[in-house]
PDB file of N, CA and C in Angstrom:
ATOM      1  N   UNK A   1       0.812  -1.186   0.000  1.00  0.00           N
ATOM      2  CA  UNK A   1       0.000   0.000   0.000  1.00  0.00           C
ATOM      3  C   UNK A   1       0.856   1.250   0.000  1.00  0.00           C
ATOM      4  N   UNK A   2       0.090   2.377   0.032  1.00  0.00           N
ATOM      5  CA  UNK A   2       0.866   3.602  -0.006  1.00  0.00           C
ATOM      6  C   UNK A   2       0.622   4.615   1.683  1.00  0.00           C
ATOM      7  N   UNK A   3       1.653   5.190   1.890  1.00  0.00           N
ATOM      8  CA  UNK A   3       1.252   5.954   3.428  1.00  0.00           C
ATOM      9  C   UNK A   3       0.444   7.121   3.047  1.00  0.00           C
ATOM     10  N   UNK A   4       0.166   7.530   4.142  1.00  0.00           N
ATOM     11  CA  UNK A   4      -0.883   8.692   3.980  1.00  0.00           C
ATOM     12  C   UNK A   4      -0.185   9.557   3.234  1.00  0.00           C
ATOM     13  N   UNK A   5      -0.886  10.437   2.220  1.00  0.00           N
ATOM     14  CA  UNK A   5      -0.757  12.029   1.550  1.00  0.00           C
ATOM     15  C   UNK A   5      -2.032  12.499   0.567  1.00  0.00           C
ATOM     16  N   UNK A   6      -1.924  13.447   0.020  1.00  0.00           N
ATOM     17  CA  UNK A   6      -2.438  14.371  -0.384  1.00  0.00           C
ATOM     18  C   UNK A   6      -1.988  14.626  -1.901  1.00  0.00           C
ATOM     19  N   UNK A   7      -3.397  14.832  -2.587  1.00  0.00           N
ATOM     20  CA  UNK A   7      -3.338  15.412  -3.995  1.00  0.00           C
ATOM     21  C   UNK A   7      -4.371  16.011  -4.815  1.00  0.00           C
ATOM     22  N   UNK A   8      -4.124  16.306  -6.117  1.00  0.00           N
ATOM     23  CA  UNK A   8      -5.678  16.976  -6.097  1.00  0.00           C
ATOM     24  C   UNK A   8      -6.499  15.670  -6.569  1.00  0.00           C
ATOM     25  N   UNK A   9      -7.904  15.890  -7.308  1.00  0.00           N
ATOM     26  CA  UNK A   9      -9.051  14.933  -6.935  1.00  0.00           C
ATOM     27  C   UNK A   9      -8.531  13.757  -8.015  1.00  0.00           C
ATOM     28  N   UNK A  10      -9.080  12.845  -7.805  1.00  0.00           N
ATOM     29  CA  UNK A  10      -8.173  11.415  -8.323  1.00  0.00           C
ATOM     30  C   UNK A  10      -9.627  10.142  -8.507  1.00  0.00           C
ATOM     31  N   UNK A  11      -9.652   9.547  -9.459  1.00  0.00           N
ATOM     32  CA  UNK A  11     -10.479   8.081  -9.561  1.00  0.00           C
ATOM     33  C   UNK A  11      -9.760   7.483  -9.687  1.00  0.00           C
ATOM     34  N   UNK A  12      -9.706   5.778  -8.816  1.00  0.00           N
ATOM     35  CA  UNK A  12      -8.917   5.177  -9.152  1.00  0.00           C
ATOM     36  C   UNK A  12      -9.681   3.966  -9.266  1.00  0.00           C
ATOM     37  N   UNK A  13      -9.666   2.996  -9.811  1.00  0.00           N
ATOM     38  CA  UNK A  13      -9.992   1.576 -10.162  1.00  0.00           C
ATOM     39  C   UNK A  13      -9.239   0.590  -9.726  1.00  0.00           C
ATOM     40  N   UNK A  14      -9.699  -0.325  -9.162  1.00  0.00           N
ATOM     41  CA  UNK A  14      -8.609  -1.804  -8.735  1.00  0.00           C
ATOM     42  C   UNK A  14      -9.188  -2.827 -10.111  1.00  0.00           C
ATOM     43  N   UNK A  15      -8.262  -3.165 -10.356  1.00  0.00           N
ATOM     44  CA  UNK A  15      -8.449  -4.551 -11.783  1.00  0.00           C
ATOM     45  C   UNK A  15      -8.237  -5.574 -11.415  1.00  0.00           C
ATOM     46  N   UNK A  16      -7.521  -5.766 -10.340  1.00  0.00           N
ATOM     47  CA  UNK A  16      -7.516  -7.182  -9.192  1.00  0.00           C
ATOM     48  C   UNK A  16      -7.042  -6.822  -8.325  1.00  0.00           C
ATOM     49  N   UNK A  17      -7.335  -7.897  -7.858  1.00  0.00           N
ATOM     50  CA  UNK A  17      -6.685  -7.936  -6.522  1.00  0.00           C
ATOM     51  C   UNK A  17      -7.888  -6.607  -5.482  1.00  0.00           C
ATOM     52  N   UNK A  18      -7.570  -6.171  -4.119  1.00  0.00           N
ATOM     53  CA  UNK A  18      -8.517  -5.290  -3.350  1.00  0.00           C
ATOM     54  C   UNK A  18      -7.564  -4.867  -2.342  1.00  0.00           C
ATOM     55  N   UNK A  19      -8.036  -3.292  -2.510  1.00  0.00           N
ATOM     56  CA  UNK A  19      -7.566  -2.268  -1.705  1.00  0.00           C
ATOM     57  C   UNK A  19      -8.105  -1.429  -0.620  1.00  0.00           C
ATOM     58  N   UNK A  20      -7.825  -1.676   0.408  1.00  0.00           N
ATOM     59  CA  UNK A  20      -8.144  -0.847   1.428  1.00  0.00           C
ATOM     60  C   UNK A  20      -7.758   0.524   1.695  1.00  0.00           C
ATOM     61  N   UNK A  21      -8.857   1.599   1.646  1.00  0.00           N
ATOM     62  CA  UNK A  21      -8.547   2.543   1.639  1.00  0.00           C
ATOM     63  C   UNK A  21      -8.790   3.232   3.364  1.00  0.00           C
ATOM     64  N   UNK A  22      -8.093   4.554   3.323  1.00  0.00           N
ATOM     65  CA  UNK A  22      -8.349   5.739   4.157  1.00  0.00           C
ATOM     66  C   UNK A  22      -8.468   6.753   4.083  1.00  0.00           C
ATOM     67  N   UNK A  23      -9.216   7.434   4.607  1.00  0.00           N
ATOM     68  CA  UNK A  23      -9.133   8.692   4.239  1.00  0.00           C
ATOM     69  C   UNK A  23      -9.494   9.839   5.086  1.00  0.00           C
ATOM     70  N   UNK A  24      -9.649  10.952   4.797  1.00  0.00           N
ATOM     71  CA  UNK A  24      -9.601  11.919   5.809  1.00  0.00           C
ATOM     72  C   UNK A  24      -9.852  13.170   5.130  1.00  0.00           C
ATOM     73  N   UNK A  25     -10.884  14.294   5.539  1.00  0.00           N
ATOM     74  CA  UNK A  25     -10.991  15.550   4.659  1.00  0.00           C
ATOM     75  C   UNK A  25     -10.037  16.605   4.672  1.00  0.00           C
ATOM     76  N   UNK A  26      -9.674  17.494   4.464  1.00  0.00           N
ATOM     77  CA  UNK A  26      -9.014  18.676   4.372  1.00  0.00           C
ATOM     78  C   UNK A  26      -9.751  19.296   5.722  1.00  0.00           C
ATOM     79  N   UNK A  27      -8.805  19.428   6.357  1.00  0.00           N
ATOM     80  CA  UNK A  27      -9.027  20.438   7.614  1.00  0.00           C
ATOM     81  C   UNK A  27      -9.585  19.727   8.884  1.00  0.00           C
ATOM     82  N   UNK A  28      -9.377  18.037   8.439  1.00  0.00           N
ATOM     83  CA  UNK A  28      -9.570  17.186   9.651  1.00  0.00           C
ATOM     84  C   UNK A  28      -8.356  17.508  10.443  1.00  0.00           C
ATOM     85  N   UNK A  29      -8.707  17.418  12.110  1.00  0.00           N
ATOM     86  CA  UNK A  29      -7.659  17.622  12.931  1.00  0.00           C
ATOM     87  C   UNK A  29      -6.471  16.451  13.465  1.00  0.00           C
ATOM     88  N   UNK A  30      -7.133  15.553  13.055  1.00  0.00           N
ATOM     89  CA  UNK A  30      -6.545  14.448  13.533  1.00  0.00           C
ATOM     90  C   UNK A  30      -5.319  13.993  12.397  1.00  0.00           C
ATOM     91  N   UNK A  31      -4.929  15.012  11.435  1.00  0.00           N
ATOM     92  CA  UNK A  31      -3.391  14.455  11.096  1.00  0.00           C
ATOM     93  C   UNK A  31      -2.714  14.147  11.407  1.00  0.00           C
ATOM     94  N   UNK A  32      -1.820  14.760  12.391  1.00  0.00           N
ATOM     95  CA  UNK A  32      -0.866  13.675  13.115  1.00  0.00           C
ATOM     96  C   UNK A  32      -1.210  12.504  13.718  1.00  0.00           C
ATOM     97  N   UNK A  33      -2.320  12.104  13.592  1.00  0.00           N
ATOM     98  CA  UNK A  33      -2.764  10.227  14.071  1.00  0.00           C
ATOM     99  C   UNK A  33      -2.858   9.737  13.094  1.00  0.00           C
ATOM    100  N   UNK A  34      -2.917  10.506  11.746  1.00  0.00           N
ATOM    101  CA  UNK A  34      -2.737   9.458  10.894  1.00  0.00           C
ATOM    102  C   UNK A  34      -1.287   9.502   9.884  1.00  0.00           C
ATOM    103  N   UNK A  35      -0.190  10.058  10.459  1.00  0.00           N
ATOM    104  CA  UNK A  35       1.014  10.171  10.198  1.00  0.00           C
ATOM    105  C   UNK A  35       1.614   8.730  11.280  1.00  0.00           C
ATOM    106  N   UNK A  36       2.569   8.241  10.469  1.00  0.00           N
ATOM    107  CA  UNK A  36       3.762   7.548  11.340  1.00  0.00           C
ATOM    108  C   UNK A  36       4.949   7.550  10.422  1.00  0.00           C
ATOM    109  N   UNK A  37       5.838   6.708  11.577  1.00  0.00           N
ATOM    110  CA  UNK A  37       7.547   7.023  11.333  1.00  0.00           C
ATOM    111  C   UNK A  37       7.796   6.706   9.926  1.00  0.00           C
ATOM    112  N   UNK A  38       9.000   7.547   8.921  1.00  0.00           N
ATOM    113  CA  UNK A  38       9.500   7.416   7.916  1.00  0.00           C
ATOM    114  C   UNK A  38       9.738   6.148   7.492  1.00  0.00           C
ATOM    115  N   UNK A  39       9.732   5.087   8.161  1.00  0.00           N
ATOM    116  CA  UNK A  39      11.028   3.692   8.291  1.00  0.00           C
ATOM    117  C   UNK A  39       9.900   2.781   8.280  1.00  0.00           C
ATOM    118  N   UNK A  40       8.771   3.073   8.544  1.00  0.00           N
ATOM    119  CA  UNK A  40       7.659   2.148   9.473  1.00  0.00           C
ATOM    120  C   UNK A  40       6.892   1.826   7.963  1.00  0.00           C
ATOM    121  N   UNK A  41       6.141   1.168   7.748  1.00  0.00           N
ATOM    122  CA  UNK A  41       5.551   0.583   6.867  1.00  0.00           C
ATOM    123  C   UNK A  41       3.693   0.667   6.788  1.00  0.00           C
ATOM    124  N   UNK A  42       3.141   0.494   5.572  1.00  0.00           N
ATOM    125  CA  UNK A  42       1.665   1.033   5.726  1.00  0.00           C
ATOM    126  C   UNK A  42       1.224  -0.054   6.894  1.00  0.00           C
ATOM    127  N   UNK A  43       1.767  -1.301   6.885  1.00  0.00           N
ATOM    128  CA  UNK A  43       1.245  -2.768   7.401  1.00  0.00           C
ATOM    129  C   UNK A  43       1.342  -2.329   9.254  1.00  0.00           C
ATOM    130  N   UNK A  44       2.538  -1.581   9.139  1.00  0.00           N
ATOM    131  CA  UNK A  44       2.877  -1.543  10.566  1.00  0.00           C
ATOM    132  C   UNK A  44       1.359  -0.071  11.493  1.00  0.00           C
ATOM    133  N   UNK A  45       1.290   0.743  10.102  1.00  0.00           N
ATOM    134  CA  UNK A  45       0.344   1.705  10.726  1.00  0.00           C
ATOM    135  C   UNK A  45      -0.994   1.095  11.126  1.00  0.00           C
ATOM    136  N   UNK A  46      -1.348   0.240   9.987  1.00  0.00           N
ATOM    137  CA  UNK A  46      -2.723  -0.377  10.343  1.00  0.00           C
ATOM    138  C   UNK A  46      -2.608  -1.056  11.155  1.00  0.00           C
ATOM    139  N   UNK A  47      -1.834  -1.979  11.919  1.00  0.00           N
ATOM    140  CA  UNK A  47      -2.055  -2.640  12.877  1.00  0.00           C
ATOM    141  C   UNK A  47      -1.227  -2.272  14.117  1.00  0.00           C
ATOM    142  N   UNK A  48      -0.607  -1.721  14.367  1.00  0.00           N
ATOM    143  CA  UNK A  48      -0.085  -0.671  15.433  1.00  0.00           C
ATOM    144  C   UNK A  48      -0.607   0.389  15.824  1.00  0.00           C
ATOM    145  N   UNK A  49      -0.768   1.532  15.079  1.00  0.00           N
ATOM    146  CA  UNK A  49      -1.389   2.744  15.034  1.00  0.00           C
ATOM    147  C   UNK A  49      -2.921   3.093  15.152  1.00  0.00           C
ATOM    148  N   UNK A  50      -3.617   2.243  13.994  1.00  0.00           N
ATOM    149  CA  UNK A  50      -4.822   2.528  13.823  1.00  0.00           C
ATOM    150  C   UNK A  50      -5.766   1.914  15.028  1.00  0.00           C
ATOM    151  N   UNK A  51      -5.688   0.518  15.363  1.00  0.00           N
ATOM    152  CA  UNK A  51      -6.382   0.157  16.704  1.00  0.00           C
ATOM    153  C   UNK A  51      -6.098   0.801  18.091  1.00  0.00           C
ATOM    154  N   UNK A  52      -5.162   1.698  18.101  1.00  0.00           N
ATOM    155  CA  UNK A  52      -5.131   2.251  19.355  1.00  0.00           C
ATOM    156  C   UNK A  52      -5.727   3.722  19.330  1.00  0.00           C
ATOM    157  N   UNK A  53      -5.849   4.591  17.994  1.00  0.00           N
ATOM    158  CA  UNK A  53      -6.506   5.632  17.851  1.00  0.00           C
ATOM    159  C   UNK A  53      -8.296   5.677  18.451  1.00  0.00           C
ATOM    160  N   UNK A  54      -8.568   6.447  18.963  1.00  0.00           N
ATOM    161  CA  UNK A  54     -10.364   6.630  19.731  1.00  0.00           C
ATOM    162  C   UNK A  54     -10.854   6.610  18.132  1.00  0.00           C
ATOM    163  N   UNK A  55     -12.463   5.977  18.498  1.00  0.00           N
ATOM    164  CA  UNK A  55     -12.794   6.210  16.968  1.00  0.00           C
ATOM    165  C   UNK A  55     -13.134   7.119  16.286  1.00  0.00           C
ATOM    166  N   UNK A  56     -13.305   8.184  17.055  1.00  0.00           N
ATOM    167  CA  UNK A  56     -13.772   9.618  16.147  1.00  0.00           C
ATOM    168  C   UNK A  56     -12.098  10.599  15.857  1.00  0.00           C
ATOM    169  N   UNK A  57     -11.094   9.831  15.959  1.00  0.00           N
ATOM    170  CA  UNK A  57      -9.807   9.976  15.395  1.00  0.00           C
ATOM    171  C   UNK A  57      -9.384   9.335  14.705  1.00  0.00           C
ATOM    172  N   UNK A  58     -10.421   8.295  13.981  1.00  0.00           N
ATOM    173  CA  UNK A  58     -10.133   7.211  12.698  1.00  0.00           C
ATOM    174  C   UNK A  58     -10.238   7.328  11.281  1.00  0.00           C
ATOM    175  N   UNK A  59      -9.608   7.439  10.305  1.00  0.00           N
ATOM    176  CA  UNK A  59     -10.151   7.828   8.799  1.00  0.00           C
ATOM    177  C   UNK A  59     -11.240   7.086   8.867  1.00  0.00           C
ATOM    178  N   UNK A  60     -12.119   7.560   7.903  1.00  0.00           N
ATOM    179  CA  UNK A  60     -12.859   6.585   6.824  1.00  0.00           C
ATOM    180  C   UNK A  60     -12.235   5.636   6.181  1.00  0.00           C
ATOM    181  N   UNK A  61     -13.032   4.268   6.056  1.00  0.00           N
ATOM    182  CA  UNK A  61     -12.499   3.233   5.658  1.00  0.00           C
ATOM    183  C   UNK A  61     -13.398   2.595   4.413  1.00  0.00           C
ATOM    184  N   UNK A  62     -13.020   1.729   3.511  1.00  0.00           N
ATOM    185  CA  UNK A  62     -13.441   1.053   2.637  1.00  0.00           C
ATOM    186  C   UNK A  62     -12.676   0.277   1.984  1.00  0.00           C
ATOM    187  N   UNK A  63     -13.069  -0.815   1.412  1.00  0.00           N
ATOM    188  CA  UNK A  63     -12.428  -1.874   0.728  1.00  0.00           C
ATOM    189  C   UNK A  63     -13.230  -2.199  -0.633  1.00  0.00           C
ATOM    190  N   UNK A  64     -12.015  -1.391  -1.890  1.00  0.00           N
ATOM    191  CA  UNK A  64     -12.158  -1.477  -3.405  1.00  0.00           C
ATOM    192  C   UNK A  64     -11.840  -2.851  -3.972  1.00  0.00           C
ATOM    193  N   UNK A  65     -12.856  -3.380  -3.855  1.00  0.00           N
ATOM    194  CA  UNK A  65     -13.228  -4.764  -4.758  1.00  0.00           C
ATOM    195  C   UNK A  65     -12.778  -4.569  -6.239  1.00  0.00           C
ATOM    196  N   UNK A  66     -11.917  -5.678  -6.922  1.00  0.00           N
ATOM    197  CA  UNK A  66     -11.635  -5.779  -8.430  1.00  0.00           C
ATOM    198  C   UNK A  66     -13.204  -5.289  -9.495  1.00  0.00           C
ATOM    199  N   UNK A  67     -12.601  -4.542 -10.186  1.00  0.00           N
ATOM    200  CA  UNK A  67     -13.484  -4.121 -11.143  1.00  0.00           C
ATOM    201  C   UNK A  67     -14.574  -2.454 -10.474  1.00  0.00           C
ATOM    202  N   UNK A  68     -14.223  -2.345  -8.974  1.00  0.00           N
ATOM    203  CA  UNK A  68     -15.003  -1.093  -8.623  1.00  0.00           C
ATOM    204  C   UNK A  68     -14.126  -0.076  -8.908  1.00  0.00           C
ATOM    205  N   UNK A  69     -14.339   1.235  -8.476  1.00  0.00           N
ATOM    206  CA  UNK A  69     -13.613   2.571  -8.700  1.00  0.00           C
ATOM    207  C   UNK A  69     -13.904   3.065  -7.544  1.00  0.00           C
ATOM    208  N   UNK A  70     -12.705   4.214  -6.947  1.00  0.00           N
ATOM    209  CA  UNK A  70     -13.203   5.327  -6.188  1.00  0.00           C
ATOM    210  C   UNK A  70     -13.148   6.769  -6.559  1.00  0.00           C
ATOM    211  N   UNK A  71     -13.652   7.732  -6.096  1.00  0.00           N
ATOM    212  CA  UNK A  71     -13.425   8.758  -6.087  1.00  0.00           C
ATOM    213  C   UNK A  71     -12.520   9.588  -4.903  1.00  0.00           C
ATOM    214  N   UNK A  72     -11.699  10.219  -5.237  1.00  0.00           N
ATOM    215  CA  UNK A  72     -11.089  10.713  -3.986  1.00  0.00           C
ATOM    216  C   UNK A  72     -10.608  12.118  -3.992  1.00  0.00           C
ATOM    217  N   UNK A  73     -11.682  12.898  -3.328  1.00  0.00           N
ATOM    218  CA  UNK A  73     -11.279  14.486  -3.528  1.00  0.00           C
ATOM    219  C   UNK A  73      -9.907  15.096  -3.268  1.00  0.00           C
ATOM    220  N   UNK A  74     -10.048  16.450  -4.361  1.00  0.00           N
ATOM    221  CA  UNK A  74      -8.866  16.604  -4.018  1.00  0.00           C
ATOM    222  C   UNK A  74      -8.171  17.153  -2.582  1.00  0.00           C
ATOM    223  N   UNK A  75      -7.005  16.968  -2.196  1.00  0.00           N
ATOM    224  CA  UNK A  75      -6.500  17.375  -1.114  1.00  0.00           C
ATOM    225  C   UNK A  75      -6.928  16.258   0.280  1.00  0.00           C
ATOM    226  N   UNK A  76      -7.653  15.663  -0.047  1.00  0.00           N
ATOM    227  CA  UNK A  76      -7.998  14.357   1.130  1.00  0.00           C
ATOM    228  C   UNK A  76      -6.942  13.663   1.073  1.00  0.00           C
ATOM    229  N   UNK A  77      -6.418  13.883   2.625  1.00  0.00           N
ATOM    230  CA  UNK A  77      -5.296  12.606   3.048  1.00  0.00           C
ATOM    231  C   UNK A  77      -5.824  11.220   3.123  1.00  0.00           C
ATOM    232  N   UNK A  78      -5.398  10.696   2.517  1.00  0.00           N
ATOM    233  CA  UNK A  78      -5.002   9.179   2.395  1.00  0.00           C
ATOM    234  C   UNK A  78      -4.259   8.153   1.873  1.00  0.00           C
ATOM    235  N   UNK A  79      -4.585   6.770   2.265  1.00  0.00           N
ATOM    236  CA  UNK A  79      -3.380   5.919   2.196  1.00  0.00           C
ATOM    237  C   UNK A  79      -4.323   4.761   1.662  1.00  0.00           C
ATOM    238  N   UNK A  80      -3.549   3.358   0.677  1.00  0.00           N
ATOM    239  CA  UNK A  80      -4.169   2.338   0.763  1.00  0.00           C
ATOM    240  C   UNK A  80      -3.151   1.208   1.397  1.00  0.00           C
ATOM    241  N   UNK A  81      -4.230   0.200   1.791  1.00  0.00           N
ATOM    242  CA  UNK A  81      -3.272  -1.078   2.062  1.00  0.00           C
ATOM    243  C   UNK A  81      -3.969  -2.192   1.259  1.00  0.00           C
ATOM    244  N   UNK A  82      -2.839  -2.745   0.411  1.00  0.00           N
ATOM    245  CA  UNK A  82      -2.946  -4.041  -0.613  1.00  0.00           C
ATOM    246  C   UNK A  82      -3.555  -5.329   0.323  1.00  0.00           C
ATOM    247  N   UNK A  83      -4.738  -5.202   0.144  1.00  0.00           N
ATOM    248  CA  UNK A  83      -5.749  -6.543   1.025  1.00  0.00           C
ATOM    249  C   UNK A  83      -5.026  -8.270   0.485  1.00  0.00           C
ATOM    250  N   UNK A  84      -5.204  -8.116  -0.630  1.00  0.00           N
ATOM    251  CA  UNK A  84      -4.616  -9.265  -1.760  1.00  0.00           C
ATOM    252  C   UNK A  84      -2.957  -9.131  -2.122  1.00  0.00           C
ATOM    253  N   UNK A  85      -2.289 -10.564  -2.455  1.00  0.00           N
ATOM    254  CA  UNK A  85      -0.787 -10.595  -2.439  1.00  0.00           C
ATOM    255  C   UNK A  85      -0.730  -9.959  -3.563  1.00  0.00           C
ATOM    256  N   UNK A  86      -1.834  -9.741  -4.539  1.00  0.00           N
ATOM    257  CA  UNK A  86      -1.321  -9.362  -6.227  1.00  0.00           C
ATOM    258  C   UNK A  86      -2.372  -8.076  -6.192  1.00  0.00           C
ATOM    259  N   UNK A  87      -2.269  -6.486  -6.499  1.00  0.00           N
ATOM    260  CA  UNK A  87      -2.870  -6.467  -6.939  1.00  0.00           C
ATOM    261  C   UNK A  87      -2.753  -5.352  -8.113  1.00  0.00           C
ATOM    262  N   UNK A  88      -3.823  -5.034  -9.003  1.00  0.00           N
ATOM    263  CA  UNK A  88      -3.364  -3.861 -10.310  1.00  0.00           C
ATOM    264  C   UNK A  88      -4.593  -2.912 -10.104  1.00  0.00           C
ATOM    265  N   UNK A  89      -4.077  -1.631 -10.423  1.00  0.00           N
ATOM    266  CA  UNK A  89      -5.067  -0.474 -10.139  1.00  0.00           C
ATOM    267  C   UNK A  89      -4.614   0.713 -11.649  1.00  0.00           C
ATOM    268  N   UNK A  90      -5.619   1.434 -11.564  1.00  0.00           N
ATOM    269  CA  UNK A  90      -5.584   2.493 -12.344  1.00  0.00           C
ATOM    270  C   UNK A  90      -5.851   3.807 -11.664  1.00  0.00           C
ATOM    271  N   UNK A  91      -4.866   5.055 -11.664  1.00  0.00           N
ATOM    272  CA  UNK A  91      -5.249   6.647 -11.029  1.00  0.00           C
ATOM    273  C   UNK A  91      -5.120   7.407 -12.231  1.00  0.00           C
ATOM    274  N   UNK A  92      -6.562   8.352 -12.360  1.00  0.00           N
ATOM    275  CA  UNK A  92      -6.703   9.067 -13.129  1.00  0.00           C
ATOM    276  C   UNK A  92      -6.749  10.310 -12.274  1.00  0.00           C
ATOM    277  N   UNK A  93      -5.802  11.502 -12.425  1.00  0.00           N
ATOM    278  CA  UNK A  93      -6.156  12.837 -11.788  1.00  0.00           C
ATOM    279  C   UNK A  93      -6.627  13.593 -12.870  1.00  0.00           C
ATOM    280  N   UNK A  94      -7.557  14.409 -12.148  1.00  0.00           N
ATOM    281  CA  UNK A  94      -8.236  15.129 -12.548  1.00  0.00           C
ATOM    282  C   UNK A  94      -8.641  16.324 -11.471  1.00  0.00           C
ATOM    283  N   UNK A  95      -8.875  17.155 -12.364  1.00  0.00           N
ATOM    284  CA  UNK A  95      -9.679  18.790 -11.469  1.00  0.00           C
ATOM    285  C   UNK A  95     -10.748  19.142 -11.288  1.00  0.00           C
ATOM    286  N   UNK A  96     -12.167  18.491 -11.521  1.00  0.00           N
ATOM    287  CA  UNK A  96     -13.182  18.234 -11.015  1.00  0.00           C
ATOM    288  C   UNK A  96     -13.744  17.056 -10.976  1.00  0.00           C
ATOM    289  N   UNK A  97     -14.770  16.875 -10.246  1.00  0.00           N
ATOM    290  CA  UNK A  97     -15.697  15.633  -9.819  1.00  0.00           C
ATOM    291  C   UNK A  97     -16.678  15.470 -10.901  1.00  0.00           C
ATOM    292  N   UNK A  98     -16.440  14.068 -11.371  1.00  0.00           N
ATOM    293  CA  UNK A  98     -17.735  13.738 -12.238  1.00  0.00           C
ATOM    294  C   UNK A  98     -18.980  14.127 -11.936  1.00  0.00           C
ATOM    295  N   UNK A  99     -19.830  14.132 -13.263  1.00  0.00           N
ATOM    296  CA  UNK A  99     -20.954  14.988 -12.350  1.00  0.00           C
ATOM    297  C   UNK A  99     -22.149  14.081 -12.667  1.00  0.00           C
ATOM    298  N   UNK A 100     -21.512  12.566 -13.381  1.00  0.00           N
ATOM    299  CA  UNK A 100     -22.807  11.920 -13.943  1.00  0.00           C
ATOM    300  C   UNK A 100     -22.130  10.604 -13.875  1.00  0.00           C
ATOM    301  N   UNK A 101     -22.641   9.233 -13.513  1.00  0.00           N
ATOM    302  CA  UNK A 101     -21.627   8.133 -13.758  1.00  0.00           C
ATOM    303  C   UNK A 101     -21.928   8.169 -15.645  1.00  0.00           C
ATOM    304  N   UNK A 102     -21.876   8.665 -16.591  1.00  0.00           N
ATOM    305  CA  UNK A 102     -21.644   8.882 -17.893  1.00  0.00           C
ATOM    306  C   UNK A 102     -20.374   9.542 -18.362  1.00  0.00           C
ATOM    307  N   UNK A 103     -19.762  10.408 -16.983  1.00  0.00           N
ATOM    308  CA  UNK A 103     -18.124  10.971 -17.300  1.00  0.00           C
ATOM    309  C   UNK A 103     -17.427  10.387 -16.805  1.00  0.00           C
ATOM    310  N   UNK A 104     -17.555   8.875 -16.303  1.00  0.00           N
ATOM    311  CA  UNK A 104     -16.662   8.252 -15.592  1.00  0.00           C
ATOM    312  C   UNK A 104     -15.973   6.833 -16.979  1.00  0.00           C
ATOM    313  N   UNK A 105     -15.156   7.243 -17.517  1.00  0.00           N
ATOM    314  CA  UNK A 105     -14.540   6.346 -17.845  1.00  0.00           C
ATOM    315  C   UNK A 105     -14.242   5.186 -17.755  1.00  0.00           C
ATOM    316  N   UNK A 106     -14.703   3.831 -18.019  1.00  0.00           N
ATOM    317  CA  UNK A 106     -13.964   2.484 -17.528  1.00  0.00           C
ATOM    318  C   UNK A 106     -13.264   1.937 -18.397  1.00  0.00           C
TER     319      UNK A 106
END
């Protein structure tokens, strides 16, 4: 998976395999709980870090099943963790939010 950060708004698709996401809005306070050490690994945050956080200091969570998509606004911190040993994804950035599932590309 990837550690927490930030970008502008993004769809991404899993093609196999499933990804666990996180996330967090712009101007949530709880960033530094969802930061850890340089050295430390996404595997080590989710299961070190994240069960000891209170739950209203927890990202949002979800798990992108092969063949779904997400949307992910821009500037929302987050991170994924690779659920499956294999998996393939697609990120499309972009500068606004679809406004119809008819502008969503598959």
């Amino acid at each position: 998976g990837v550690s927490f950060h930030t970008h502008g708004a993004a769809l991404s698709e899993t093609l196999h395999g499933r990804k666990r996401w996180f996330l967090s809005p712009p101007g949530d306070d709880n960033k530094r709980a969802l930061s850890f050490e340089g050295d430390a690994s996404q595997l080590q945050w989710l299961y070190g870090v994240l069960p000891a956080l209170p739950p209203a200091a927890r990202p949002l969570q979800c798990t992108v099943e092969a063949g779904w998509a997400i949307y992910i606004p821009g500037e929302w911190h987050h991170a994924t963790y690779n659920v499956d040993r294999y998996n393939a994804f697609i990120s499309t950035f972009t500068h606004e939010p679809p406004t119809a599932l008819d502008d969503v590309a598959f």
